[in-house]
Protein backbone atom coordinates (compact mmCIF):
# COMPACT_ATOMS: atom_id res chain seq x y z
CA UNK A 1 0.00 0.00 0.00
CA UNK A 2 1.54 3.67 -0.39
CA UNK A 3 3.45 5.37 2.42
CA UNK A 4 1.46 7.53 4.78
CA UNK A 5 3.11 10.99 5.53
CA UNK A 6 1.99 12.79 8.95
CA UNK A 7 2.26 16.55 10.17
CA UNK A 8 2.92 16.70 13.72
CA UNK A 9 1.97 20.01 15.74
CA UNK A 10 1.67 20.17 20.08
CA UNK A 11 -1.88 20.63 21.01
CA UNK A 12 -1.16 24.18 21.63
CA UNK A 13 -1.16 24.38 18.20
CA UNK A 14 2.86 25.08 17.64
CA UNK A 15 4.96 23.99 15.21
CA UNK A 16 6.64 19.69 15.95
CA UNK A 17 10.12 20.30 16.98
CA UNK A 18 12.64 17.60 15.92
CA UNK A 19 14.21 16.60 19.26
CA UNK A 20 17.31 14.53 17.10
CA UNK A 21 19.33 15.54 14.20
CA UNK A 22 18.97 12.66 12.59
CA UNK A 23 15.43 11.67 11.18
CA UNK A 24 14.56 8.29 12.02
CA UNK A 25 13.25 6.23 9.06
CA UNK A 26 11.18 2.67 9.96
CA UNK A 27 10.26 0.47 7.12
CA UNK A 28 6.24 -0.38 7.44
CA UNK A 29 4.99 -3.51 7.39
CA UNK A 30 2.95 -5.23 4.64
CA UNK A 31 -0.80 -5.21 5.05
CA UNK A 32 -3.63 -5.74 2.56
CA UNK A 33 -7.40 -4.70 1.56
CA UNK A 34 -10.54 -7.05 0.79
CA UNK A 35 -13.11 -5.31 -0.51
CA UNK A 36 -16.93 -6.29 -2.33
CA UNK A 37 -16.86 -3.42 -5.54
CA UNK A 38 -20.61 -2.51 -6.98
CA UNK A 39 -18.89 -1.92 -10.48
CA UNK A 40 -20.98 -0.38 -12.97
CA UNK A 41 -19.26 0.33 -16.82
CA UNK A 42 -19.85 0.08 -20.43
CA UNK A 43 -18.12 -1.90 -23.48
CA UNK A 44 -18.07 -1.20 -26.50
CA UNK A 45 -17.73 -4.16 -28.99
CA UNK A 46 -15.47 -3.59 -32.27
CA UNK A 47 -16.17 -6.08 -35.61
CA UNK A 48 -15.12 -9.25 -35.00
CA UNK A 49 -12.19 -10.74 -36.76
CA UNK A 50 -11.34 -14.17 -37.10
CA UNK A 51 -13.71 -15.25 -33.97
CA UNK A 52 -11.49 -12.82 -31.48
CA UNK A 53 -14.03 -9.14 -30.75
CA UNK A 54 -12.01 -6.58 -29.58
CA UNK A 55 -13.36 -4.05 -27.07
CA UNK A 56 -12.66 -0.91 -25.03
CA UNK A 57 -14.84 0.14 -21.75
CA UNK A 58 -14.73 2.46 -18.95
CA UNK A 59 -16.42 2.10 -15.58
CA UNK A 60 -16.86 3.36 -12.12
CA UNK A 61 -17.10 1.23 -8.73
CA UNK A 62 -18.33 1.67 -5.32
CA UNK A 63 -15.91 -0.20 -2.98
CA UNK A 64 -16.52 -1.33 0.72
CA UNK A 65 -14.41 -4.04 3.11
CA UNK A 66 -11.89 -4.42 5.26
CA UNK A 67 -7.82 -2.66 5.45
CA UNK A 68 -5.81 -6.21 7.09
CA UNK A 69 -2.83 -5.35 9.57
CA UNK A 70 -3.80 -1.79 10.06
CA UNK A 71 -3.89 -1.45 14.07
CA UNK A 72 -1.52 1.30 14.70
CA UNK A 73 -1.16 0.07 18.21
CA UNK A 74 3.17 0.19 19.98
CA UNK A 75 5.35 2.25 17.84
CA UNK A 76 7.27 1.02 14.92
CA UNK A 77 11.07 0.21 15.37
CA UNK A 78 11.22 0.23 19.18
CA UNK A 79 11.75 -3.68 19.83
CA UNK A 80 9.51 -6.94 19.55
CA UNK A 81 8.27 -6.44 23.11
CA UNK A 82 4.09 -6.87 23.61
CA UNK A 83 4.20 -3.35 24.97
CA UNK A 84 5.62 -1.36 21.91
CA UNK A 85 5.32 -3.87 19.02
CA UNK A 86 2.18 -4.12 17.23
CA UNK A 87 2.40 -1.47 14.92
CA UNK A 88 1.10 -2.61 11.81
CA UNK A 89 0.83 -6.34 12.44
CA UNK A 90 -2.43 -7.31 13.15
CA UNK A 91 -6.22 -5.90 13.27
CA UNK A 92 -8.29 -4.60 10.69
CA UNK A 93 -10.34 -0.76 9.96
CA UNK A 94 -13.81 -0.41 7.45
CA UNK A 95 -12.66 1.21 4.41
CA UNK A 96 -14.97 2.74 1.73
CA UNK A 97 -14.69 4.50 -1.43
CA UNK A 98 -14.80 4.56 -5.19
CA UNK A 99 -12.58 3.95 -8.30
CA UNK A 100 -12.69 5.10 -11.94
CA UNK A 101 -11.33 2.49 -14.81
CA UNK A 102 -10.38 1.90 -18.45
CA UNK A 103 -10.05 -1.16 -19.91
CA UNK A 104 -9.06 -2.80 -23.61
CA UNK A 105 -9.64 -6.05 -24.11
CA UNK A 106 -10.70 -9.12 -26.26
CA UNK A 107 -13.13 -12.16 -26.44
CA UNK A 108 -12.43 -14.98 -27.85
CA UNK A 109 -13.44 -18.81 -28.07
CA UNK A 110 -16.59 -16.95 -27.02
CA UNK A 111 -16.57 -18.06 -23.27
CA UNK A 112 -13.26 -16.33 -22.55
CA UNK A 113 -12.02 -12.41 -22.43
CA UNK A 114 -8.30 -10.94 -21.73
CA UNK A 115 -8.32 -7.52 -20.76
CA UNK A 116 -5.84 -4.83 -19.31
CA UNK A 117 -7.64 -2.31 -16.97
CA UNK A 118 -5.95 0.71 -15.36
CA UNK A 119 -7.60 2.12 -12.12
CA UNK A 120 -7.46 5.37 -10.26
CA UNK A 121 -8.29 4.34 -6.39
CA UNK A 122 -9.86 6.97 -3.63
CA UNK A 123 -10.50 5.02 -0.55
CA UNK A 124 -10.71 6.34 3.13
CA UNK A 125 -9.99 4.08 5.93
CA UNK A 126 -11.75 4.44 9.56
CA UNK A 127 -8.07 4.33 11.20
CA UNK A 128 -4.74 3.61 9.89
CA UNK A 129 -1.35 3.46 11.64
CA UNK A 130 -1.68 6.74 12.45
CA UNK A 131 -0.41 7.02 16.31
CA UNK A 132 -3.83 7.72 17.61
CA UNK A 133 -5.10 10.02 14.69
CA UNK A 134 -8.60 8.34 13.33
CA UNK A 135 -8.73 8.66 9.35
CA UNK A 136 -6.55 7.75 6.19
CA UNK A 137 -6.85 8.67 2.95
CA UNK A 138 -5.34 7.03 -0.21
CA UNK A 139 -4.95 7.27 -3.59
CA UNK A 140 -3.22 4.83 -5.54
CA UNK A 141 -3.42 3.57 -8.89
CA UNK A 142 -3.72 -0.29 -10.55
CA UNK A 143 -2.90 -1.88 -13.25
CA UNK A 144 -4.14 -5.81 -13.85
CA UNK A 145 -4.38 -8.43 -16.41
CA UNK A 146 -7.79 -9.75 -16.06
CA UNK A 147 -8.56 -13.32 -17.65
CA UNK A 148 -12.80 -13.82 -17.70
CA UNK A 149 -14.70 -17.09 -17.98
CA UNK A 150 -18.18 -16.57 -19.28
CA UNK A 151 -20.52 -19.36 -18.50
């Protein structure tokens, strides 16, 4: 999933202060999203040639489920103890939101269809990582291969 980036201010409202020189990177670990999409889209069908029908479509989806491995609970880097590890390993937020697509693709054989569909993902997560702070947003884009049986 794509990095998260975070502005830190005190509560009085000033400005974070960097108490070390150094920044402090931690890598984040892996986590994943299962979602049910309510995809709605269009084709449209070139002339066949030779039994394969080309086509090109565009649709939009609604998307709802589950973000995997997103409690943001210890602190990330600090040791493997109960009490500060956590981050990022386990647990699971609601996320909701939509995607646009394009797609080219062809049938063929009559029961089968290749396509290659590019997405443009906005989904917002109830909590994410985020040291206490309740929302994520992200925007990411895919790219898939997408091999259809009709039956």
């Amino acid at each position: 999933m794509p990095t998260q980036d975070v502005a830190l201010i005190h509560d009085d409202g000033s400005a974070f202060k960097k108490i070390t020189g150094a920044d402090v990177v931690v890598d984040s670990p892996s986590s994943h999203i299962k979602t049910t999409d309510l995809y709605l889209g269009g084709l449209y069908n070139f002339e066949a040639v030779g039994g394969i029908t080309p086509y090109v479509g565009l649709g939009y989806a609604k998307v709802k489920g589950n973000w995997y491995k997103s409690y943001w609970r210890g602190y990330p880097g600090l040791g493997d103890s109960d009490e500060v590890s956590g981050y990022g390993q386990r647990g699971k937020t609601k996320v909701n939101g939509h995607y646009i697509s394009a797609k080219v693709g062809i049938n063929f054989n009559e029961n089968y269809n290749l396509e290659l569909e590019h997405a443009k993902h906005k989904i917002h997560a109830d909590s994410f990582r985020s040291f206490d702070i309740n929302g994520l947003d992200a925007k990411f884009n895919r790219t898939s291969v997408n091999l259809i049986v009709n039956f």
